[in-house]
PDB file of N, CA and C in Angstrom:
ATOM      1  N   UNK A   1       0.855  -1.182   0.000  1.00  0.00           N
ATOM      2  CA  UNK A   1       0.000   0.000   0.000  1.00  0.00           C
ATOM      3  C   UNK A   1       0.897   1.239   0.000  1.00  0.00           C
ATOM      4  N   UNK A   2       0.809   1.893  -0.864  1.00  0.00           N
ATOM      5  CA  UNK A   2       1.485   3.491  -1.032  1.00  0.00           C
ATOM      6  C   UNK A   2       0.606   4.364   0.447  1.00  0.00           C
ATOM      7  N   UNK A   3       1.834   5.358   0.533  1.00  0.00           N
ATOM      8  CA  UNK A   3       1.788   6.820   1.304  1.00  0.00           C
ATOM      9  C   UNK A   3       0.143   7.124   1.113  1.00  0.00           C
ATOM     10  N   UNK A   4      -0.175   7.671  -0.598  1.00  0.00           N
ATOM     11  CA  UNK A   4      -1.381   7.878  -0.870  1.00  0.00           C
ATOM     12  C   UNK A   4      -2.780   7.184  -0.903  1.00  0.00           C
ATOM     13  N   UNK A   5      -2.308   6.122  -1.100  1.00  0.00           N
ATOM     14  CA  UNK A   5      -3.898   5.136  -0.601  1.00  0.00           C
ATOM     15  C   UNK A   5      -3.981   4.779   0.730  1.00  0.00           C
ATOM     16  N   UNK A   6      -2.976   4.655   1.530  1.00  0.00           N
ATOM     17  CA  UNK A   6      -3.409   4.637   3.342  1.00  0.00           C
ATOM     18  C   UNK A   6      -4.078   5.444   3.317  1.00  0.00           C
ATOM     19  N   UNK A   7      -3.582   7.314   3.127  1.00  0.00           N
ATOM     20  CA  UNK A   7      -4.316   8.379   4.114  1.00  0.00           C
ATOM     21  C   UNK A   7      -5.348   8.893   3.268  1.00  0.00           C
ATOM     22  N   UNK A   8      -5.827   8.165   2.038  1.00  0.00           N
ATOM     23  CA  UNK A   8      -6.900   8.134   1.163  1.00  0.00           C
ATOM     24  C   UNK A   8      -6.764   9.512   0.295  1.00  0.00           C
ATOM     25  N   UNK A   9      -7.997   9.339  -0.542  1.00  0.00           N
ATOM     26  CA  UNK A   9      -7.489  10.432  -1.575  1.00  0.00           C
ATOM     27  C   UNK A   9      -7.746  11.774  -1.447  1.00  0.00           C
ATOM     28  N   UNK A  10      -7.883  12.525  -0.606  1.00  0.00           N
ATOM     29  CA  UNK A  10      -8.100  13.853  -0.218  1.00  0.00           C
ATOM     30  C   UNK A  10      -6.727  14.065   0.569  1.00  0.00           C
ATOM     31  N   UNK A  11      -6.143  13.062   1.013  1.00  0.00           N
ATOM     32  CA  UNK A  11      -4.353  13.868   1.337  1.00  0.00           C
ATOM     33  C   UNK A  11      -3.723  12.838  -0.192  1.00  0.00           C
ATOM     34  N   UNK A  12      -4.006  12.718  -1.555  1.00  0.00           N
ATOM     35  CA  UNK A  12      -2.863  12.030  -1.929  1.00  0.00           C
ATOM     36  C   UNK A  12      -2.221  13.003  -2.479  1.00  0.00           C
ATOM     37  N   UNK A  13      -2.576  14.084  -2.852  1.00  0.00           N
ATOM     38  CA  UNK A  13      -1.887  15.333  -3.241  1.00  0.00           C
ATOM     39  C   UNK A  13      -0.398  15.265  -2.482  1.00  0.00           C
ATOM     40  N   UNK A  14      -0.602  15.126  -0.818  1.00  0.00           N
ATOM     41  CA  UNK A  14       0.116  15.519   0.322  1.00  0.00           C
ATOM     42  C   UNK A  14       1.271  14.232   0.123  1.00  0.00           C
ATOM     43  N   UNK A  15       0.713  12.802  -0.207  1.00  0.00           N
ATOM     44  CA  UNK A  15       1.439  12.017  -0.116  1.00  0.00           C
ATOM     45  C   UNK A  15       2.366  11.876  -1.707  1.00  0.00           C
ATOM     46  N   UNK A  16       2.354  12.733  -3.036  1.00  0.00           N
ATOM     47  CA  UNK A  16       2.720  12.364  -3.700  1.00  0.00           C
ATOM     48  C   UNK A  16       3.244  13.542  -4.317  1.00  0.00           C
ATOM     49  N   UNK A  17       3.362  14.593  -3.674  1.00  0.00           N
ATOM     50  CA  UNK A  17       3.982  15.883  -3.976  1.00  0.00           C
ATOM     51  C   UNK A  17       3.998  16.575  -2.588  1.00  0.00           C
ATOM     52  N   UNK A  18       5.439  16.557  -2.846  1.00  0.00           N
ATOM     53  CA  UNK A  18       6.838  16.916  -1.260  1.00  0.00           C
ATOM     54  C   UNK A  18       6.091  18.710  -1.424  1.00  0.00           C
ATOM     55  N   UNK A  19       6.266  19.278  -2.080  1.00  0.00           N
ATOM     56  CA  UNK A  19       6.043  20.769  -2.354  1.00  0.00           C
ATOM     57  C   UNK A  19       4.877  21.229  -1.425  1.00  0.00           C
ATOM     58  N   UNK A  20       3.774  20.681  -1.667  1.00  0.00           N
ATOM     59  CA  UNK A  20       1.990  20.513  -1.242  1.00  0.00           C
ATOM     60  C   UNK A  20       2.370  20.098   0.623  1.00  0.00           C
ATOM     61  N   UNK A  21       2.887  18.915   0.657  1.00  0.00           N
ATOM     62  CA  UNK A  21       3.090  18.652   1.947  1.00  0.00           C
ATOM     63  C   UNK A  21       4.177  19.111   3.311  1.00  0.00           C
ATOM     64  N   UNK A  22       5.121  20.212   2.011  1.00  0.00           N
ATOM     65  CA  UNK A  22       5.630  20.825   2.944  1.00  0.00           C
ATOM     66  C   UNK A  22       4.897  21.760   3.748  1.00  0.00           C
ATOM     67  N   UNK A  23       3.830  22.417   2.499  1.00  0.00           N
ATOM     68  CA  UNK A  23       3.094  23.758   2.627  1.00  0.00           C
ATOM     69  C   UNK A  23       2.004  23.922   3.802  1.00  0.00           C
ATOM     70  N   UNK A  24       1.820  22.359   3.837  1.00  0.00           N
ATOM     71  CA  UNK A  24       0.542  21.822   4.772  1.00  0.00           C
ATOM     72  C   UNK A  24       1.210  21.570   6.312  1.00  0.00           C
ATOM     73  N   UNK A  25       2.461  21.257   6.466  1.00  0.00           N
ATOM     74  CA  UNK A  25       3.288  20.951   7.459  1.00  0.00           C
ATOM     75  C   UNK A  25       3.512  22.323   7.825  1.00  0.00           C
ATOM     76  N   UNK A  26       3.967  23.228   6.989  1.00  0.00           N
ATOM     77  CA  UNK A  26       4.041  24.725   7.518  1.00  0.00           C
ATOM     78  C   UNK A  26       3.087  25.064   8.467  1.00  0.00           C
ATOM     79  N   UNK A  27       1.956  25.199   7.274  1.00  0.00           N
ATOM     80  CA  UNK A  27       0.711  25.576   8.555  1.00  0.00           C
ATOM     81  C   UNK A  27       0.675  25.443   9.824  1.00  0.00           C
ATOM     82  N   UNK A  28       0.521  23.980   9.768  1.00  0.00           N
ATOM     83  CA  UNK A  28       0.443  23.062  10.957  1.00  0.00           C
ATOM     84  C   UNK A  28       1.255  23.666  12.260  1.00  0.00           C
ATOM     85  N   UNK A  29       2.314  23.363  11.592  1.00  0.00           N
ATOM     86  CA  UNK A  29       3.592  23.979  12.566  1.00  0.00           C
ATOM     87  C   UNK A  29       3.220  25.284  12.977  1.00  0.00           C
ATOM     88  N   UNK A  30       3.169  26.853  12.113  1.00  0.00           N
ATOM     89  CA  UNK A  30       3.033  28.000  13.009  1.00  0.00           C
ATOM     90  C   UNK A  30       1.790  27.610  13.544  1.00  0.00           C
ATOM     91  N   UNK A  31       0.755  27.119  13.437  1.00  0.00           N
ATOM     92  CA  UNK A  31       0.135  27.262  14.662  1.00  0.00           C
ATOM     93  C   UNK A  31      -0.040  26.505  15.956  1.00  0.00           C
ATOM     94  N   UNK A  32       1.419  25.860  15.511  1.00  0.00           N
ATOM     95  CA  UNK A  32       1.741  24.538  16.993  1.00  0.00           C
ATOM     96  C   UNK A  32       1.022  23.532  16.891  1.00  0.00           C
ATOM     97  N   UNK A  33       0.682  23.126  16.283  1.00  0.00           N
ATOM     98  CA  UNK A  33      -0.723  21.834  15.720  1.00  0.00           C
ATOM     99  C   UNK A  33       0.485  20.580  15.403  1.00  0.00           C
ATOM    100  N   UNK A  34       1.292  20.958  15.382  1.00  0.00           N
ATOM    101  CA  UNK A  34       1.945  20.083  14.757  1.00  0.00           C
ATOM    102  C   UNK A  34       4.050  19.559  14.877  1.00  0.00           C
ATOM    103  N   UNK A  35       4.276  19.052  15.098  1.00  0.00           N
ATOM    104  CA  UNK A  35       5.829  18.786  15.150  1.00  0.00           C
ATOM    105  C   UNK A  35       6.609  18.229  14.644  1.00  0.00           C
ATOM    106  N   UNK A  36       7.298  18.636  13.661  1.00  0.00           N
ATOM    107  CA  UNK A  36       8.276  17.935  12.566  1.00  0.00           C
ATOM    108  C   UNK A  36       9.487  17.460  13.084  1.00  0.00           C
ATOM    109  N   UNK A  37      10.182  16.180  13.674  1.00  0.00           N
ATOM    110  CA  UNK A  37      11.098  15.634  13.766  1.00  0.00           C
ATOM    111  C   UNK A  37      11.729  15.127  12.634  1.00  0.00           C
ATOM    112  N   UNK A  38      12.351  16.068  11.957  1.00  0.00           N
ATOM    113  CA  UNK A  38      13.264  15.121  10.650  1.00  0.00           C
ATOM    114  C   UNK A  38      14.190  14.589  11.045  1.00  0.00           C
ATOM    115  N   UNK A  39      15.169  13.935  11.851  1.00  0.00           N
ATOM    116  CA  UNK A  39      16.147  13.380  12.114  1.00  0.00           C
ATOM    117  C   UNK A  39      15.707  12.453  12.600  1.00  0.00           C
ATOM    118  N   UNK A  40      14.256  11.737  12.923  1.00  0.00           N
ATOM    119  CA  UNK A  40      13.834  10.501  13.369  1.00  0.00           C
ATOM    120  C   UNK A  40      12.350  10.276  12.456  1.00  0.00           C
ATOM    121  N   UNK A  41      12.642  11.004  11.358  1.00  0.00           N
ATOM    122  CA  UNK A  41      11.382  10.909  10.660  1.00  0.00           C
ATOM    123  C   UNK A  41       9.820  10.682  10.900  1.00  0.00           C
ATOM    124  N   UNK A  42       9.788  11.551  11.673  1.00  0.00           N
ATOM    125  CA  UNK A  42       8.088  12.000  12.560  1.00  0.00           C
ATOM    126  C   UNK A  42       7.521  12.743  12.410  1.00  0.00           C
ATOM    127  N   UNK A  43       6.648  12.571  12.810  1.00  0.00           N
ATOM    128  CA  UNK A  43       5.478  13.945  12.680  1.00  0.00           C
ATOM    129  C   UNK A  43       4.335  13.428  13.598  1.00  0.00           C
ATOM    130  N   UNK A  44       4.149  14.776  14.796  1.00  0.00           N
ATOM    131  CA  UNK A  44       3.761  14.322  16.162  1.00  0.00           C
ATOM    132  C   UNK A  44       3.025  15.472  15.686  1.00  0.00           C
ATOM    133  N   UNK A  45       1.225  14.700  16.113  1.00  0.00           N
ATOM    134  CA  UNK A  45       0.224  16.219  16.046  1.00  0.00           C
ATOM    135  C   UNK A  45      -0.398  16.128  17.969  1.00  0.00           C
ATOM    136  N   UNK A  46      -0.637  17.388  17.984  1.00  0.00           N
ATOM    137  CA  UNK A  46      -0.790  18.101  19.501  1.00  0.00           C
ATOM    138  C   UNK A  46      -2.281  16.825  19.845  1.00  0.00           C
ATOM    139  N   UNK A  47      -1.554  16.730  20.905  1.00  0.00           N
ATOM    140  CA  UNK A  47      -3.028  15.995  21.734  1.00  0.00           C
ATOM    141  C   UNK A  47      -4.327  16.567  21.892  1.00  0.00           C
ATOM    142  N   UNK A  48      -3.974  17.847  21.719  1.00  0.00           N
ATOM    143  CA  UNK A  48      -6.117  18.377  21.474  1.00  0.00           C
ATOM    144  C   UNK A  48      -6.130  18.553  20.045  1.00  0.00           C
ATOM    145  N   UNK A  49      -5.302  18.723  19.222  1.00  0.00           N
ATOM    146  CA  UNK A  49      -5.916  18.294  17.759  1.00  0.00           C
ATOM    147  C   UNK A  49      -6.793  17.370  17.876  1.00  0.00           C
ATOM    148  N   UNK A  50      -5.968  16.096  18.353  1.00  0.00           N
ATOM    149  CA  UNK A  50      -6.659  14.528  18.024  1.00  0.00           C
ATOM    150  C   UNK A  50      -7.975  14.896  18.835  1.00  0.00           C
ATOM    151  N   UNK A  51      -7.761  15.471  20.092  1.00  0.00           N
ATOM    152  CA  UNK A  51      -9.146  15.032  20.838  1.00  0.00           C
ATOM    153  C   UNK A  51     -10.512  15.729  19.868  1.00  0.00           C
ATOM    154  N   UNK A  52      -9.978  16.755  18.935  1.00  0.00           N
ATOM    155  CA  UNK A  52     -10.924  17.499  18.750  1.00  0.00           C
ATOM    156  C   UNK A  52     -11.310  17.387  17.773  1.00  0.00           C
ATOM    157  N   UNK A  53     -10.456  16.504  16.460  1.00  0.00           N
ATOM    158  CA  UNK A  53     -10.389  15.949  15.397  1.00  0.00           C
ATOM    159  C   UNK A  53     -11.757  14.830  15.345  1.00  0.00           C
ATOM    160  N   UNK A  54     -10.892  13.793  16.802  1.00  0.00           N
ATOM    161  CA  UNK A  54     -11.930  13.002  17.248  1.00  0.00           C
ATOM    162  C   UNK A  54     -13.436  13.167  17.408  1.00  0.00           C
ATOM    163  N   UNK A  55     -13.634  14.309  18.479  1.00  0.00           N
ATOM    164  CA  UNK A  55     -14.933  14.774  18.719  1.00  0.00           C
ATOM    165  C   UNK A  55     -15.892  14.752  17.735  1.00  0.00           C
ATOM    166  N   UNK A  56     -15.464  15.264  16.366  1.00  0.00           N
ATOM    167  CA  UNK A  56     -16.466  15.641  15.320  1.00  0.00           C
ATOM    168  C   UNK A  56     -16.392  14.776  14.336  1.00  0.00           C
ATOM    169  N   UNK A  57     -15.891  13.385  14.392  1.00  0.00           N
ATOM    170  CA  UNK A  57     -16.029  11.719  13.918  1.00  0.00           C
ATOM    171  C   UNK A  57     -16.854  11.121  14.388  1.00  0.00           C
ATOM    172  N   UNK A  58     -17.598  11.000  13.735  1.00  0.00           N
ATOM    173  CA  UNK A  58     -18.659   9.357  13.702  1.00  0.00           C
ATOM    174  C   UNK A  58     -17.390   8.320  13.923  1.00  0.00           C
ATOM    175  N   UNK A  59     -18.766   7.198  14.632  1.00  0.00           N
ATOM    176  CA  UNK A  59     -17.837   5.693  14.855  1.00  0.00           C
ATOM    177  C   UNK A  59     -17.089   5.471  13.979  1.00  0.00           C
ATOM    178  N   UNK A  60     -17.735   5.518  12.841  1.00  0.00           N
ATOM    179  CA  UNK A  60     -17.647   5.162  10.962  1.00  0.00           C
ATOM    180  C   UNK A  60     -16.164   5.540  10.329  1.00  0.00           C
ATOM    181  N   UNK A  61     -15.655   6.927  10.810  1.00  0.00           N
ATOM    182  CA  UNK A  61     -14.667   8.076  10.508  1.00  0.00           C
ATOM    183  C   UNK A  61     -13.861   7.752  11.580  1.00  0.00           C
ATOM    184  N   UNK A  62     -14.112   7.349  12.498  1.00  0.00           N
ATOM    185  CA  UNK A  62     -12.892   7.323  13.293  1.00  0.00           C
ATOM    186  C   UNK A  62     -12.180   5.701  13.337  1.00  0.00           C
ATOM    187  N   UNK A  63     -13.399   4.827  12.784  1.00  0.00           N
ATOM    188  CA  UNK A  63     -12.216   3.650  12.586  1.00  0.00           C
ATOM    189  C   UNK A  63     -11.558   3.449  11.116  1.00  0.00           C
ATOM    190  N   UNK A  64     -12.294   4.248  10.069  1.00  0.00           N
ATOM    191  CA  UNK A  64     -11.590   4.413   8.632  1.00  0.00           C
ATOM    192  C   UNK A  64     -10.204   5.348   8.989  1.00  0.00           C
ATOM    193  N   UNK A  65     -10.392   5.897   9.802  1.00  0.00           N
ATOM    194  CA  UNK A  65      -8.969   6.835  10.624  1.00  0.00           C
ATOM    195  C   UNK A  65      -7.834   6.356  11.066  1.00  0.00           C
ATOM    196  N   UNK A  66      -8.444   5.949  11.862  1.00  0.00           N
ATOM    197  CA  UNK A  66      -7.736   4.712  12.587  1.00  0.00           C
ATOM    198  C   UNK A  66      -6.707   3.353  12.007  1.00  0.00           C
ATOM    199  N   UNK A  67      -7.955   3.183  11.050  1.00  0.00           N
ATOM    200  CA  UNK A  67      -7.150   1.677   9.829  1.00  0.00           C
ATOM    201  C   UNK A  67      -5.958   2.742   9.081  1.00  0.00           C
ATOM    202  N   UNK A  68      -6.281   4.056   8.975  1.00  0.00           N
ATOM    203  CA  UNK A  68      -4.969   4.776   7.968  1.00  0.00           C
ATOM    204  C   UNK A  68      -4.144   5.349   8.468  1.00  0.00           C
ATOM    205  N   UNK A  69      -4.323   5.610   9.823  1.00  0.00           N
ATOM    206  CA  UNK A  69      -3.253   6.356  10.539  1.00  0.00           C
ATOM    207  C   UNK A  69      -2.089   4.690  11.258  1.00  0.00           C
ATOM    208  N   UNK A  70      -3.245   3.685  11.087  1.00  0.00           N
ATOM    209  CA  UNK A  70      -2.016   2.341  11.703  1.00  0.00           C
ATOM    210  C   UNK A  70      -1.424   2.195  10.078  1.00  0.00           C
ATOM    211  N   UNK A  71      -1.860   2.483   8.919  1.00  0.00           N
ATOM    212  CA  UNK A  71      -1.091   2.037   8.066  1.00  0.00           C
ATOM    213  C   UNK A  71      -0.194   2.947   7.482  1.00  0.00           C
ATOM    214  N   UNK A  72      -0.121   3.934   7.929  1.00  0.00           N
ATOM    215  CA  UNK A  72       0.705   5.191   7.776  1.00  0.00           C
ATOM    216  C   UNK A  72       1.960   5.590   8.112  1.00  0.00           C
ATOM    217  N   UNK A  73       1.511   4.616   9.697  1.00  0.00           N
ATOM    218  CA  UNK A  73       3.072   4.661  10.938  1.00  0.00           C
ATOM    219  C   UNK A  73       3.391   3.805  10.241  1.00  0.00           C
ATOM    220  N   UNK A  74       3.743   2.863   9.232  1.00  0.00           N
ATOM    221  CA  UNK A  74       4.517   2.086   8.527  1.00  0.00           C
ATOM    222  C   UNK A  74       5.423   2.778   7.572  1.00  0.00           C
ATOM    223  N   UNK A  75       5.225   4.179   7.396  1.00  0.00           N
ATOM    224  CA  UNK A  75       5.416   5.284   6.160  1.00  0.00           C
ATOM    225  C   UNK A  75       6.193   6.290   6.776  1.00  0.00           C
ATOM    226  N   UNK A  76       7.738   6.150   7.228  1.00  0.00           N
ATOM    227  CA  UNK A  76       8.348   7.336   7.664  1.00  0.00           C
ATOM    228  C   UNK A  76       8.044   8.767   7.121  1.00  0.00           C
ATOM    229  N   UNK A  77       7.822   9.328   7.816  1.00  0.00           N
ATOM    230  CA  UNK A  77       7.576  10.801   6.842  1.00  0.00           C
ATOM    231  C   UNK A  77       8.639  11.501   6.351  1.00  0.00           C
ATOM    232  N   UNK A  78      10.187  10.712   6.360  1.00  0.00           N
ATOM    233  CA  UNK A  78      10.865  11.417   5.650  1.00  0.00           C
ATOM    234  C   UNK A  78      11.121  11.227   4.041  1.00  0.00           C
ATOM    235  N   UNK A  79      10.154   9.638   4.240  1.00  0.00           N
ATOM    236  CA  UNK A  79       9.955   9.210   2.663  1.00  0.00           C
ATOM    237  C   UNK A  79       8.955  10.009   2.057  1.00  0.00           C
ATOM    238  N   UNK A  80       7.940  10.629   2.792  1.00  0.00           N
ATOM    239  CA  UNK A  80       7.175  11.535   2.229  1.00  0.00           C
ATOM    240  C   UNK A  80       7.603  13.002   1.694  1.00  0.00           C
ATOM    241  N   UNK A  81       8.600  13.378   1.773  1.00  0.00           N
ATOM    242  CA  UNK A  81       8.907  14.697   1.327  1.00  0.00           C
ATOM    243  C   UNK A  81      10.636  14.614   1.509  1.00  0.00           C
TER     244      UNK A  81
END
């Protein structure tokens, strides 16, 4: 399974053009949402993102989430960009 079919097709933009996913990582980052470890190839999002991400998921959305975010951590993010 590719980068882009785990996190489905509304991030494959993100997973298949470094440019797009830097731009989106930017964001993220100034507003602290987000933490780029490139020297251990990570990317750590803030614990009330998730909670709040969570909140506004159906059962439905949060285990289609779930199945792509476990098949994702298989996907260093330094292979992504």
């Amino acid at each position: 399974m590719t980068a882009a079919n785990s996190l489905g097709t509304a991030f494959e933009v993100l997973a298949t053009d470094p440019f797009q996913l830097d731009l989106a990582i930017a964001v993220l980052r100034r507003l602290s949402l987000v933490e780029r470890r490139t020297e251990e190839c990570l990317l750590s999002f803030h614990p009330l993102l998730q909670v709040v991400l969570s909140a506004q998921m159906s059962e439905q959305e949060r285990a289609v989430w779930g199945e792509r975010v476990a098949a994702a951590t298989n996907i260093p993010m330094c292979l992504l960009s």
